[in-house]
Protein backbone atom coordinates (compact mmCIF):
# COMPACT_ATOMS: atom_id res chain seq x y z
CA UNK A 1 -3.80 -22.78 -28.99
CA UNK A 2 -7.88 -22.22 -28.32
CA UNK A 3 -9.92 -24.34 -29.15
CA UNK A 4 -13.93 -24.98 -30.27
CA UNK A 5 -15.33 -26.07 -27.01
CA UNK A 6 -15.85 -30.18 -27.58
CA UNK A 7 -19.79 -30.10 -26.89
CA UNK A 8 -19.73 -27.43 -29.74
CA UNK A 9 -17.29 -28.85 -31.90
CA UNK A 10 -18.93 -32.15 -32.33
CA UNK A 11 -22.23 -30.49 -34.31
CA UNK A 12 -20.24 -29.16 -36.53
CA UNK A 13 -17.49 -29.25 -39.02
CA UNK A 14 -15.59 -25.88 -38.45
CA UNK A 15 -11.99 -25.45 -37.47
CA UNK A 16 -11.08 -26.88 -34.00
CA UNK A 17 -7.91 -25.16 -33.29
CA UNK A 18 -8.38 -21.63 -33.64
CA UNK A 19 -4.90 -19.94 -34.36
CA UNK A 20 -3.08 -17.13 -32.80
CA UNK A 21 -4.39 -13.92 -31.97
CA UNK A 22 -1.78 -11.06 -32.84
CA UNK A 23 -0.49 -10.70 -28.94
CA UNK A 24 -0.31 -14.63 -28.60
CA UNK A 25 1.95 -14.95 -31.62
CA UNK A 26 4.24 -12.15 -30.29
CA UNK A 27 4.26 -13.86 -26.93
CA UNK A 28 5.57 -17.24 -28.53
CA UNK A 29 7.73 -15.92 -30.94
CA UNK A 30 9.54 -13.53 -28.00
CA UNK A 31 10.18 -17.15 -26.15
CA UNK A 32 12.97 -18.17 -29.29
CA UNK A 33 16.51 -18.04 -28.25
CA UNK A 34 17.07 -17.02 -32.26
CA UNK A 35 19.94 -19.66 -32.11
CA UNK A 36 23.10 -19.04 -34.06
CA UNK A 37 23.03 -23.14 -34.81
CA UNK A 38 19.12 -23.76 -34.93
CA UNK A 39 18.49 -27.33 -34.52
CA UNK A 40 15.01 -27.04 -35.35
CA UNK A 41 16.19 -26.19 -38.93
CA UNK A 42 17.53 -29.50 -39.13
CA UNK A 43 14.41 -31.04 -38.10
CA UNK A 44 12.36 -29.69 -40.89
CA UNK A 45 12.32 -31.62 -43.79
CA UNK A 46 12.06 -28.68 -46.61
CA UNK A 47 14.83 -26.57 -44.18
CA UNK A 48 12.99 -23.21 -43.47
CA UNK A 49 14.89 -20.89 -42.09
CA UNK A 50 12.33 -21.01 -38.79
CA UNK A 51 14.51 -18.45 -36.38
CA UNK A 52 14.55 -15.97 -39.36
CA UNK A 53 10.77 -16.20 -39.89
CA UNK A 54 9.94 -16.16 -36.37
CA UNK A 55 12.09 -13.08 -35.56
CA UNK A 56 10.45 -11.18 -38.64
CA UNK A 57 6.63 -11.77 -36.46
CA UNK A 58 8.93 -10.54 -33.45
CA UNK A 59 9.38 -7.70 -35.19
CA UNK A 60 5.66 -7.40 -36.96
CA UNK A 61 7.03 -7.77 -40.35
CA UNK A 62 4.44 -10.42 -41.18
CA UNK A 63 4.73 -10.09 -45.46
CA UNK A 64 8.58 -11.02 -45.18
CA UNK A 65 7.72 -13.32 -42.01
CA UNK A 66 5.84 -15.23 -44.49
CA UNK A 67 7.84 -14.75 -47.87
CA UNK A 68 10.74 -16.54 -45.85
CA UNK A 69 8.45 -19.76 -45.45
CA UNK A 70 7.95 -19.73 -48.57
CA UNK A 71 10.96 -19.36 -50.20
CA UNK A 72 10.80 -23.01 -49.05
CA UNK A 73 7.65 -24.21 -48.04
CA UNK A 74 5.06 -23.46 -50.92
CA UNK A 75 2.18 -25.16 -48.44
CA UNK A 76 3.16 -23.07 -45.45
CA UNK A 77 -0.76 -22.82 -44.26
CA UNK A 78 -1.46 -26.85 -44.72
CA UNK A 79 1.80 -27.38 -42.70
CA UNK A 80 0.67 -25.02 -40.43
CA UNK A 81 -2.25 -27.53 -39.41
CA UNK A 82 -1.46 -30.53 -40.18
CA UNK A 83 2.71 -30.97 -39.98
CA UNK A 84 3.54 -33.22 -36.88
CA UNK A 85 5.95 -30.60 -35.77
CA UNK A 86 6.29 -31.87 -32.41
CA UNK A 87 8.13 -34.93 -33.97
CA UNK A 88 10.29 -32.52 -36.46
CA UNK A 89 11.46 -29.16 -35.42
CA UNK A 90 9.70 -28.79 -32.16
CA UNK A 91 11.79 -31.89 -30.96
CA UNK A 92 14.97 -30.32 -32.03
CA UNK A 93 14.10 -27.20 -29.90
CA UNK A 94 16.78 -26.19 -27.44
CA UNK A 95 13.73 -25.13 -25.02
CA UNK A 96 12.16 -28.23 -25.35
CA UNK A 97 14.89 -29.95 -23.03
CA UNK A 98 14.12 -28.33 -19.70
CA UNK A 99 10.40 -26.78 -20.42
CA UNK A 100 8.03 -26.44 -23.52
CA UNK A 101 9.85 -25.67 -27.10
CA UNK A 102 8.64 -23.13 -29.38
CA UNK A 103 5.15 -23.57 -31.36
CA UNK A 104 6.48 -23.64 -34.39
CA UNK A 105 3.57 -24.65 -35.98
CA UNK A 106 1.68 -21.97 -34.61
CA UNK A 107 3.42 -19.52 -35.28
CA UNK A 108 3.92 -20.81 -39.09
CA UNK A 109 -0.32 -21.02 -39.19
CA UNK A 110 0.11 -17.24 -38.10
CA UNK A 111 1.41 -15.87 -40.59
CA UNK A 112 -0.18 -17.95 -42.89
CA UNK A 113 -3.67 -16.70 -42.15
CA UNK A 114 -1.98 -13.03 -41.91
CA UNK A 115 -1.47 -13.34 -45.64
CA UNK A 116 -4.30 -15.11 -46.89
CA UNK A 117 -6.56 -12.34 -45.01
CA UNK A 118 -3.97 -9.69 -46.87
CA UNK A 119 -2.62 -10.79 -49.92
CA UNK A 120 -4.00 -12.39 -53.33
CA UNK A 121 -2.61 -15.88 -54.62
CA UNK A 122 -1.09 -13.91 -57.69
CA UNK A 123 0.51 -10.97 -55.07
CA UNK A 124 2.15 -13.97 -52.81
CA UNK A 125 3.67 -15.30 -56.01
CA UNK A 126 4.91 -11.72 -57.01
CA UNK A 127 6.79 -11.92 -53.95
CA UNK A 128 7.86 -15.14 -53.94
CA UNK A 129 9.36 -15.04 -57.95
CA UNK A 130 11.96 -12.28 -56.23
CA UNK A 131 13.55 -15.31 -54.37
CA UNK A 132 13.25 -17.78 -57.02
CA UNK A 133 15.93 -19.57 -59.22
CA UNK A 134 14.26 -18.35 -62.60
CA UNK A 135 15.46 -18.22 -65.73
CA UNK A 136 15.48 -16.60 -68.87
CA UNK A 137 17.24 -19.22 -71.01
CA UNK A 138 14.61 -20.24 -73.23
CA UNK A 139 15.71 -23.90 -73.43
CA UNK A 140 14.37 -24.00 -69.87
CA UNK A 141 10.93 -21.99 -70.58
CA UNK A 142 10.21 -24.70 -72.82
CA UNK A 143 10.93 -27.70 -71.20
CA UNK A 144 7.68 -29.92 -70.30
CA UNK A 145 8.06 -31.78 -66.71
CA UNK A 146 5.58 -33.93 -66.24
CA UNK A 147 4.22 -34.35 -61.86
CA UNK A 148 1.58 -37.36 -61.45
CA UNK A 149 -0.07 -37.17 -58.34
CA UNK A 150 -1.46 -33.77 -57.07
CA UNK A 151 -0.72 -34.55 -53.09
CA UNK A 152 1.77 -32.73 -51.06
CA UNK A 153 4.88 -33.68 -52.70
CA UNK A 154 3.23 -33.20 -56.22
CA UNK A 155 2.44 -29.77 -55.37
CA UNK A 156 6.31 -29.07 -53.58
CA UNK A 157 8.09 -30.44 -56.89
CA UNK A 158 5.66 -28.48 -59.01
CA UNK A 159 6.14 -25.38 -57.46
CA UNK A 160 9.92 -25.88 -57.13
CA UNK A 161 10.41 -26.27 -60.82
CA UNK A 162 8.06 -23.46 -61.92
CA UNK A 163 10.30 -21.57 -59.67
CA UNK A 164 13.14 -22.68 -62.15
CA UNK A 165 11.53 -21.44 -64.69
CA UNK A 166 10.35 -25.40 -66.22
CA UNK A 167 6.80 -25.65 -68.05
CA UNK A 168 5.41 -27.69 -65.32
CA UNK A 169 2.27 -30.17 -65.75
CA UNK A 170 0.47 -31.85 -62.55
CA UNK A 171 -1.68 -34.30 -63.69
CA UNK A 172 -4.56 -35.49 -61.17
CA UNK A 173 -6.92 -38.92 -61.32
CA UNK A 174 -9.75 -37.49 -58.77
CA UNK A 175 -11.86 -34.38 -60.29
CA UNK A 176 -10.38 -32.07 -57.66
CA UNK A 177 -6.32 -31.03 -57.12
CA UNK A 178 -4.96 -31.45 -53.83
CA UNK A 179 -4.61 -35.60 -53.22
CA UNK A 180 -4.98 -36.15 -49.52
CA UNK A 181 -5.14 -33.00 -48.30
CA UNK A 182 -8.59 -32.69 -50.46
CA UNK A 183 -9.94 -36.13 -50.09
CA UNK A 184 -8.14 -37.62 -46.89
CA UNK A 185 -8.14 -35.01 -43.91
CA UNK A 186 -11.12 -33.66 -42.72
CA UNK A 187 -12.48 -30.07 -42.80
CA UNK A 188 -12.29 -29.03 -39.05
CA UNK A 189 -8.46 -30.09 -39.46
CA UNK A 190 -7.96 -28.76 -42.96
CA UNK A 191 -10.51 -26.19 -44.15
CA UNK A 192 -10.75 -27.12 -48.04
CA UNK A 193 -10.63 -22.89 -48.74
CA UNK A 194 -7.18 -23.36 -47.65
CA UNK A 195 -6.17 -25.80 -49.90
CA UNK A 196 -7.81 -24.16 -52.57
CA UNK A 197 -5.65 -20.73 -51.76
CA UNK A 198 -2.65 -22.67 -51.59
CA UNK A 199 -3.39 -24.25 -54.96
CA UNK A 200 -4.43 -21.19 -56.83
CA UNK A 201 -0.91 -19.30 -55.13
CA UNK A 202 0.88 -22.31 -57.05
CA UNK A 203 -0.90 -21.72 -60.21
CA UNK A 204 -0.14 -18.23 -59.75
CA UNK A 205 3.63 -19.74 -60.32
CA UNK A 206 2.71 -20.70 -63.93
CA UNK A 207 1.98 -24.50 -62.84
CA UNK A 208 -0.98 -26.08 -64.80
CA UNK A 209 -3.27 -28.77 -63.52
CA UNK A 210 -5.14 -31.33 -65.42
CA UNK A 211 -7.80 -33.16 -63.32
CA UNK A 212 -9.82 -36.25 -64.27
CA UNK A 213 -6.18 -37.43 -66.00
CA UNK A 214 -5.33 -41.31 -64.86
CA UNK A 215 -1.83 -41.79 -65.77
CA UNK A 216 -1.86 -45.18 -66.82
CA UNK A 217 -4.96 -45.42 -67.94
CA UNK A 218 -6.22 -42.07 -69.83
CA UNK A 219 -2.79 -41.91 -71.11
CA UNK A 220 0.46 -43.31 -70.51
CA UNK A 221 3.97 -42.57 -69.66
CA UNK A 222 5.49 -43.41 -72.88
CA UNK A 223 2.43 -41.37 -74.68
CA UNK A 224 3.30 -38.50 -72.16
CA UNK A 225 6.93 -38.45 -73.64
CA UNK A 226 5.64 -38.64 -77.60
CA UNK A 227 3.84 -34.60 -76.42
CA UNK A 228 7.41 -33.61 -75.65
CA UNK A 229 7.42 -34.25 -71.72
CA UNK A 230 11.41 -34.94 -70.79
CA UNK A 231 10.92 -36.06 -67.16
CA UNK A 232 8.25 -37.28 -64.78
CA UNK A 233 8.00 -37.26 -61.14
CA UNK A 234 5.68 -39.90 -59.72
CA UNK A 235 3.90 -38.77 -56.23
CA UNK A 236 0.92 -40.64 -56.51
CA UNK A 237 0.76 -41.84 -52.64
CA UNK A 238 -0.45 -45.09 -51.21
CA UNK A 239 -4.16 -44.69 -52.09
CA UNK A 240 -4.95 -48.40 -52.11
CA UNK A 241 -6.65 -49.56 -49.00
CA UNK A 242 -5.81 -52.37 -46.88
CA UNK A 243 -8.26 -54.75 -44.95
CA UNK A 244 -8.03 -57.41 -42.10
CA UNK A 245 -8.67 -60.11 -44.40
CA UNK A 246 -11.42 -61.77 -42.07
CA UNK A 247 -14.98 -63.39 -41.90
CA UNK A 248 -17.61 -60.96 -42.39
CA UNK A 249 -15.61 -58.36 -44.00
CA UNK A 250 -17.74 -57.28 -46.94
CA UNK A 251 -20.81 -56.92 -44.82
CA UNK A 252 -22.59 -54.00 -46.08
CA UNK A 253 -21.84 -51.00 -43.26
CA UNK A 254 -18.06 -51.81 -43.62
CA UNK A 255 -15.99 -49.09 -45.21
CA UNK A 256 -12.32 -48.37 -45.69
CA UNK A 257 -11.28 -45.63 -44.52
CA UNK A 258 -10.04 -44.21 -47.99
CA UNK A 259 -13.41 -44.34 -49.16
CA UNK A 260 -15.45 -43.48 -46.08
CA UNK A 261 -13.10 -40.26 -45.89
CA UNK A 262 -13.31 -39.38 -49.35
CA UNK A 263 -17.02 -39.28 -49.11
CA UNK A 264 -17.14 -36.88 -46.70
CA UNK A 265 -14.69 -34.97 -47.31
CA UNK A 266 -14.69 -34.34 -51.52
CA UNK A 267 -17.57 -35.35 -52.02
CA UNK A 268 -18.69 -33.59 -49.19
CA UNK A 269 -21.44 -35.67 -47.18
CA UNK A 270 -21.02 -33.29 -44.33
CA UNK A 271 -22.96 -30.71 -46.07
CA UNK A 272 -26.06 -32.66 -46.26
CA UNK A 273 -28.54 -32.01 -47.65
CA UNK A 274 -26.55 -29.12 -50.21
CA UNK A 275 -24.80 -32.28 -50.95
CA UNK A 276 -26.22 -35.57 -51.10
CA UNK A 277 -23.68 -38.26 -50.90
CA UNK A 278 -24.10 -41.38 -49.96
CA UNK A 279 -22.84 -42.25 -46.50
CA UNK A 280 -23.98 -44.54 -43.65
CA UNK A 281 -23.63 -43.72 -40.18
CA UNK A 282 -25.14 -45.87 -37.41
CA UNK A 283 -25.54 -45.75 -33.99
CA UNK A 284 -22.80 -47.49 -32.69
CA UNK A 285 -19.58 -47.12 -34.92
CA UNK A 286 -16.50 -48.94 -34.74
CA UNK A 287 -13.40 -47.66 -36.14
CA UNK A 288 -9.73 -50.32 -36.42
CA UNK A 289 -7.18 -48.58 -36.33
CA UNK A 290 -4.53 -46.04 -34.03
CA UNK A 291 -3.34 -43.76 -36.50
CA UNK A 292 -4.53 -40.18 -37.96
CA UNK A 293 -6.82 -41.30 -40.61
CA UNK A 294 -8.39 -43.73 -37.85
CA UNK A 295 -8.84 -40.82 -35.70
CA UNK A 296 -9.98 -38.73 -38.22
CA UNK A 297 -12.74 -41.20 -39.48
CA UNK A 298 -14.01 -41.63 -35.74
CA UNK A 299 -14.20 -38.04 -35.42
CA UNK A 300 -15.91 -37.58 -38.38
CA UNK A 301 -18.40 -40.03 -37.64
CA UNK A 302 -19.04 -38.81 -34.03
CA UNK A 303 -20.17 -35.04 -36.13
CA UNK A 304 -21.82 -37.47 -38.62
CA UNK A 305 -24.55 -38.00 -35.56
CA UNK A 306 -23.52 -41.59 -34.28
CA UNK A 307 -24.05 -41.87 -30.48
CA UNK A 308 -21.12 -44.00 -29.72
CA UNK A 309 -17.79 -44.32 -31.60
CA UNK A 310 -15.18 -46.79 -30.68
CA UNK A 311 -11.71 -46.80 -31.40
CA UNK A 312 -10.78 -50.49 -31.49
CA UNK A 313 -6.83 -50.60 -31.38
CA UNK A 314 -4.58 -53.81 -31.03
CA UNK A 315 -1.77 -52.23 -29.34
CA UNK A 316 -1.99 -49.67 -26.07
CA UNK A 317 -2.23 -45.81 -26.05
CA UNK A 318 0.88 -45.37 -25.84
CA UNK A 319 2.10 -47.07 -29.45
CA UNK A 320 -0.69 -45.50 -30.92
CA UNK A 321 0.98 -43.44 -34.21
CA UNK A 322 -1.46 -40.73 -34.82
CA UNK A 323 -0.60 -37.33 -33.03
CA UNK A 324 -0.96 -36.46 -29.28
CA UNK A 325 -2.93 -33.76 -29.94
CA UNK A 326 -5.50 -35.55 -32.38
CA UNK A 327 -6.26 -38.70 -29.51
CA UNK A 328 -6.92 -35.92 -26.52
CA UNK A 329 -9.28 -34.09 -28.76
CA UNK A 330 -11.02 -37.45 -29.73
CA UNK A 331 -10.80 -38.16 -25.83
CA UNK A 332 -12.38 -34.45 -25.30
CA UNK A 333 -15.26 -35.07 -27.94
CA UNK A 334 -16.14 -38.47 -26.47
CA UNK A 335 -14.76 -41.11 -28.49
CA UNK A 336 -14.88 -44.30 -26.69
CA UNK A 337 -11.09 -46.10 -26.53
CA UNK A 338 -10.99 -49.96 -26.86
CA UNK A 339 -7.03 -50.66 -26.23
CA UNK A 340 -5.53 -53.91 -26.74
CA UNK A 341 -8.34 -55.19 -29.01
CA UNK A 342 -8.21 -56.81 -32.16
CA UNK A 343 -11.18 -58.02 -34.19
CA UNK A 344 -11.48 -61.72 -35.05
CA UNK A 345 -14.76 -61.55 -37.02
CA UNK A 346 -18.01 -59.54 -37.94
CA UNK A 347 -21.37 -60.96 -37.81
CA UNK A 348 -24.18 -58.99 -39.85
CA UNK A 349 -28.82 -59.73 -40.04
CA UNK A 350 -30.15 -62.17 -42.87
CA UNK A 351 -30.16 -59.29 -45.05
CA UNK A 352 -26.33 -59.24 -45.09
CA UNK A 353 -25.71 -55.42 -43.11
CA UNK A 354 -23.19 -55.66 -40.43
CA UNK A 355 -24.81 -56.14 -36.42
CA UNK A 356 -21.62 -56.73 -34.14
CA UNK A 357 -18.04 -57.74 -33.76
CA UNK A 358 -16.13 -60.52 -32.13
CA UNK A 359 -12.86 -58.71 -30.34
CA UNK A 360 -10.28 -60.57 -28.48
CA UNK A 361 -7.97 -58.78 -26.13
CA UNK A 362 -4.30 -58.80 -25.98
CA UNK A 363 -1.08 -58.20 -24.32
CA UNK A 364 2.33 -56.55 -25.37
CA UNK A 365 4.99 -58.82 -26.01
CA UNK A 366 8.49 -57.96 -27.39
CA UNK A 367 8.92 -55.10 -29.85
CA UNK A 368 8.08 -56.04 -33.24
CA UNK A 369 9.83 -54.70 -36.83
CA UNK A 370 7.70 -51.09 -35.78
CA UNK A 371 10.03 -50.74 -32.85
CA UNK A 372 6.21 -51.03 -30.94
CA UNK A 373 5.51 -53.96 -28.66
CA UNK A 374 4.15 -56.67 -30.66
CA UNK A 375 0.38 -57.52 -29.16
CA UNK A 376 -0.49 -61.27 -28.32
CA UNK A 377 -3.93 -62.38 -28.30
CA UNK A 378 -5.08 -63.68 -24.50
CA UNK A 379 -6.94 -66.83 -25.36
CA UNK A 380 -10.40 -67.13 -23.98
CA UNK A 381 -11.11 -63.31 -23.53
CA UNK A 382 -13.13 -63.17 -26.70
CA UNK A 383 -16.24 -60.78 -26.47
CA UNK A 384 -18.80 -59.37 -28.41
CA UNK A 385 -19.73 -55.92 -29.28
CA UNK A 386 -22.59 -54.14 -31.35
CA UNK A 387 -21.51 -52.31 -33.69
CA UNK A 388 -24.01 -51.34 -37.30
CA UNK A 389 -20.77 -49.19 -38.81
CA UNK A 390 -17.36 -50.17 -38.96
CA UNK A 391 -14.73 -48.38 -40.79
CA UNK A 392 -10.86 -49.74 -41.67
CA UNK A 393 -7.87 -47.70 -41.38
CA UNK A 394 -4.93 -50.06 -40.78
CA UNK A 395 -3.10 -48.15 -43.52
CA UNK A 396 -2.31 -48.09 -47.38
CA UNK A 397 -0.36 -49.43 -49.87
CA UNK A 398 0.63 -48.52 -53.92
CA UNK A 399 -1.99 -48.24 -56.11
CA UNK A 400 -0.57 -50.07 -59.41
CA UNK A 401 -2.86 -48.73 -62.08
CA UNK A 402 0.43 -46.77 -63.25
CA UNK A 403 2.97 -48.59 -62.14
CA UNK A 404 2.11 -51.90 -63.90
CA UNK A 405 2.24 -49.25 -67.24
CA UNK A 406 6.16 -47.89 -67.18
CA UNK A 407 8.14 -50.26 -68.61
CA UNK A 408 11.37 -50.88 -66.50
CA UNK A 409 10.42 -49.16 -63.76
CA UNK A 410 11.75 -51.40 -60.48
CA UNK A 411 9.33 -51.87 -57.53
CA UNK A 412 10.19 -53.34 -54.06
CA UNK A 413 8.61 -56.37 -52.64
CA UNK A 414 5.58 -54.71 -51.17
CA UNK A 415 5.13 -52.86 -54.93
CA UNK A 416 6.53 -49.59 -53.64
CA UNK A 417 8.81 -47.70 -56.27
CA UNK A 418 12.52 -48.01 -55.68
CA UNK A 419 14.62 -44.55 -56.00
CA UNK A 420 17.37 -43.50 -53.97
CA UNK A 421 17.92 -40.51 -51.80
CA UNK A 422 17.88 -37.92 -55.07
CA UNK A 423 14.36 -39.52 -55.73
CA UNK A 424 16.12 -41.41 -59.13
CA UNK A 425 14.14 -44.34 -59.67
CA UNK A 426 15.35 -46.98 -62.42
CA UNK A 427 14.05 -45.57 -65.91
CA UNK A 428 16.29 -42.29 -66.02
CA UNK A 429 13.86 -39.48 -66.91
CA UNK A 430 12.02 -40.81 -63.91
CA UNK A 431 11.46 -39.46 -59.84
CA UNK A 432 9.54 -40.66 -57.68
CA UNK A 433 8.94 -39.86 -54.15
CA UNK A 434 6.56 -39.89 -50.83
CA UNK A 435 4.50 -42.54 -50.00
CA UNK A 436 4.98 -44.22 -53.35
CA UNK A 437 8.33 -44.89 -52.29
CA UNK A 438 8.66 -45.14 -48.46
CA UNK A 439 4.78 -46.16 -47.31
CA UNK A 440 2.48 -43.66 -45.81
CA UNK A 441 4.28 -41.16 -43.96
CA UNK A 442 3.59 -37.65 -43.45
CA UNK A 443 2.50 -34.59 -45.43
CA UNK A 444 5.86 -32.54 -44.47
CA UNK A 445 7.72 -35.96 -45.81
CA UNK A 446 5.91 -35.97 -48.80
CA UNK A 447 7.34 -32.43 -49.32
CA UNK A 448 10.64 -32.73 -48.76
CA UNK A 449 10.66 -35.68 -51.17
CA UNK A 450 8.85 -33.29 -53.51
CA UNK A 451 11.67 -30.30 -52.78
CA UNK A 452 14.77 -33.31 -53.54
CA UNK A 453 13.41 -34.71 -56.57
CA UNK A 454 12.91 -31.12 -58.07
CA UNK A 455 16.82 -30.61 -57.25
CA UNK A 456 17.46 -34.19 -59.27
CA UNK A 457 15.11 -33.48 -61.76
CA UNK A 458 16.99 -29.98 -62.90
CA UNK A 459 20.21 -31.68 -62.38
CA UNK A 460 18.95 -35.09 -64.62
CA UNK A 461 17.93 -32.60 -67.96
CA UNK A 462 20.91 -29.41 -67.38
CA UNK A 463 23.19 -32.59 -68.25
């Protein structure tokens, strides 16, 4: 796919990847075998029918192209960004053995921006409500459900049970709907006009959204159920930061990445000065991490104006988790790689702001829980490097502002929510699912967790 040229890209916050033109979507989508036994569908976590919508841009039938996404996918232009599908259906690709599979993601983008160029949130619903499992019993019309968390599988199980015909309720925390893909992935990934499209097509579906609304806090499960809701589904995400845990950590000029991202993303530093928020960049800028919100962040930072930014990863390129295609454009942009690193300590002036870092290299030793090699510091090879910004993304964990508040509801050992494969936690009006449940994971994960517990949820109150 084209992309921004990097000495462009990095003055600005605009879309990298471009999309398809017209001819290069009918190019790729000619490529597909149209499978009688598609693999790929297997490799897609909310099951879209992927040979059926690529054959309908084959055929330049873009409005049922896109109505077949979403018959499952109600996010179909997020996951046409973001979705690792080169780990998903891509993999599963028949083509993919002996040459290059199918862009599936592409493609999916394609038609995504065809309709949001040609058709209104309320017309794409229209459409959609033709395929969906409505009702007309009123028992169902006025049932309340209950969805906590406005992420990626709040949305899915939202729009799935408005689809049934449920009086759905997504309550939000943060002043803005969307969860992650608002606050946690940047704009030239993401563009937040998409998001806001793909919320407004899922309002169109009769779902209502209360921001500003801590579950837990503003009001409660049990206060929830005394209004008449008769089940919740819990897809809060793992929103709680975590840190390294070492000397010099709360220098000022330290961020997590949860809040460093959040900043400027919803809050919107990047359009400075329309928006003035609060956020430091220096001229040297080290990021810890190897995953996609550690890429983002350094990338964000280089557009921020900081003249050097330093990944600083303990482990080698290749166990790095975040995509391919997000490290080669960091590589492409200029962000500096410091492999087999780990940081012992930060050192910061008398008037407590951070200065530097003490690193220590490593090696790769055996493969660790992760199924990566586990990295071994090489005594004596401790350095120092200047550094005046540092930002943490090691990953996340479960925030428990609600969870400590539902009685009886069982948590694992790292204060994740326990619920099986149907998303059935242990209080019985209760789903859960996402990274609440399995740990970060992906936005197509989230999803599919979101699409399951939906299924539970109007098998849990028909009985």
């Amino acid at each position: 796919m084209r992309k921004q040229p990097a000495e462009k890209r990095i003055k600005n916050f605009n879309e990298v990847a471009m999309g398809f033109t017209e001819a290069e979507a009918a190019s790729e989508a000619s490529r597909c075998l149209l499978c009688k036994n598609p693999q790929c569908v297997t490799g897609c976590p909310v099951n879209i029918d992927i040979p059926r919508f690529i054959s309908l841009i084959r055929d330049k039938k873009y409005a049922d192209s896109i109505n077949c996404i979403k018959e499952k996918n109600s996010l179909p232009a997020v996951c046409g960004r973001v979705c690792p599908q080169e780990e998903q259906c891509e993999m599963k690709c028949v083509l993919g053995k002996k040459g290059r599979p199918i862009n599936i993601g592409a493609l999916e983008r394609f038609v995504s921006d065809w309709e949001l160029a040609h058709r209104t949130p309320a017309g794409s619903a229209a459409e959609v409500k033709k395929y969906a499992t409505r009702t007309t019993h009123d028992a169902r019309r006025t049932t309340k459900i209950a969805v906590i968390g406005s992420g990626p599988g709040g949305l899915t199980c939202a729009a799935e049970l408005a689809k049934m015909g449920y009086d759905v309720t997504v309550f939000e925390s943060l002043h803005k709907s969307g969860g992650v893909l608002v606050y946690g992935i940047p704009e030239f990934r993401l563009p937040k006009s998409i998001v806001d499209t793909e919320l407004g097509y899922i309002e169109t579906l009769g779902v209502k959204f209360k921001t500003d609304y801590v579950v837990g806090r503003t009001v409660t499960v049990g206060q929830l159920r005394d209004r008449g809701f008769k089940a919740f589904y819990i897809g809060t995400g793992a929103g709680l930061p975590y840190f390294l845990g070492i000397e010099g950590e709360n220098l000022n000029g330290i961020y997590s990445a949860n809040e460093f991202l959040t900043r400027v993303n919803l809050m919107k530093a990047y359009l400075f000065p329309e928006y003035d928020t609060p956020v430091k960049i220096g001229r040297r800028v080290g990021v810890i991490g190897g995953g996609n919100v550690a890429f983002d962040s350094a990338r964000c930072a280089k557009r921020l104006g900081a003249d050097e930014v330093h990944i600083i990863y303990r482990r080698g390129r290749e166990e790095m988790p975040a995509r391919e295609e997000e490290i080669k454009n960091a590589e492409e942009e200029g962000v500096i790689f410091n492999l087999l690193t780990a940081p012992l300590k930060f050192y910061g002036d008398d008037r407590g702001w951070l200065k530097g870092a003490e690193l220590i290299k490593n090696k790769l030793a055996q493969p660790d829980s992760s199924g990566r090699r586990r990295p071994v510091a090489i005594e004596g090879s401790n350095y120092k490097m200047d550094i005046d910004t540092l930002i943490v993304a090691i990953g996340q964990g479960p925030n428990p502002l609600l969870l400590d508040t539902v009685e009886g509801l069982k948590l694992n050992k790292k204060g994740y929510i326990e619920a099986d494969g149907q998303c059935r936690t242990s209080v019985r009006d209760i789903f859960a699912g996402g990274d609440i449940v399995t740990g970060a994971a992906t936005v197509i994960k989230a999803m599919g967790a979101g699409k399951t517990a939906a299924r539970a949820i109007n098998e849990y109150l028909k009985k």
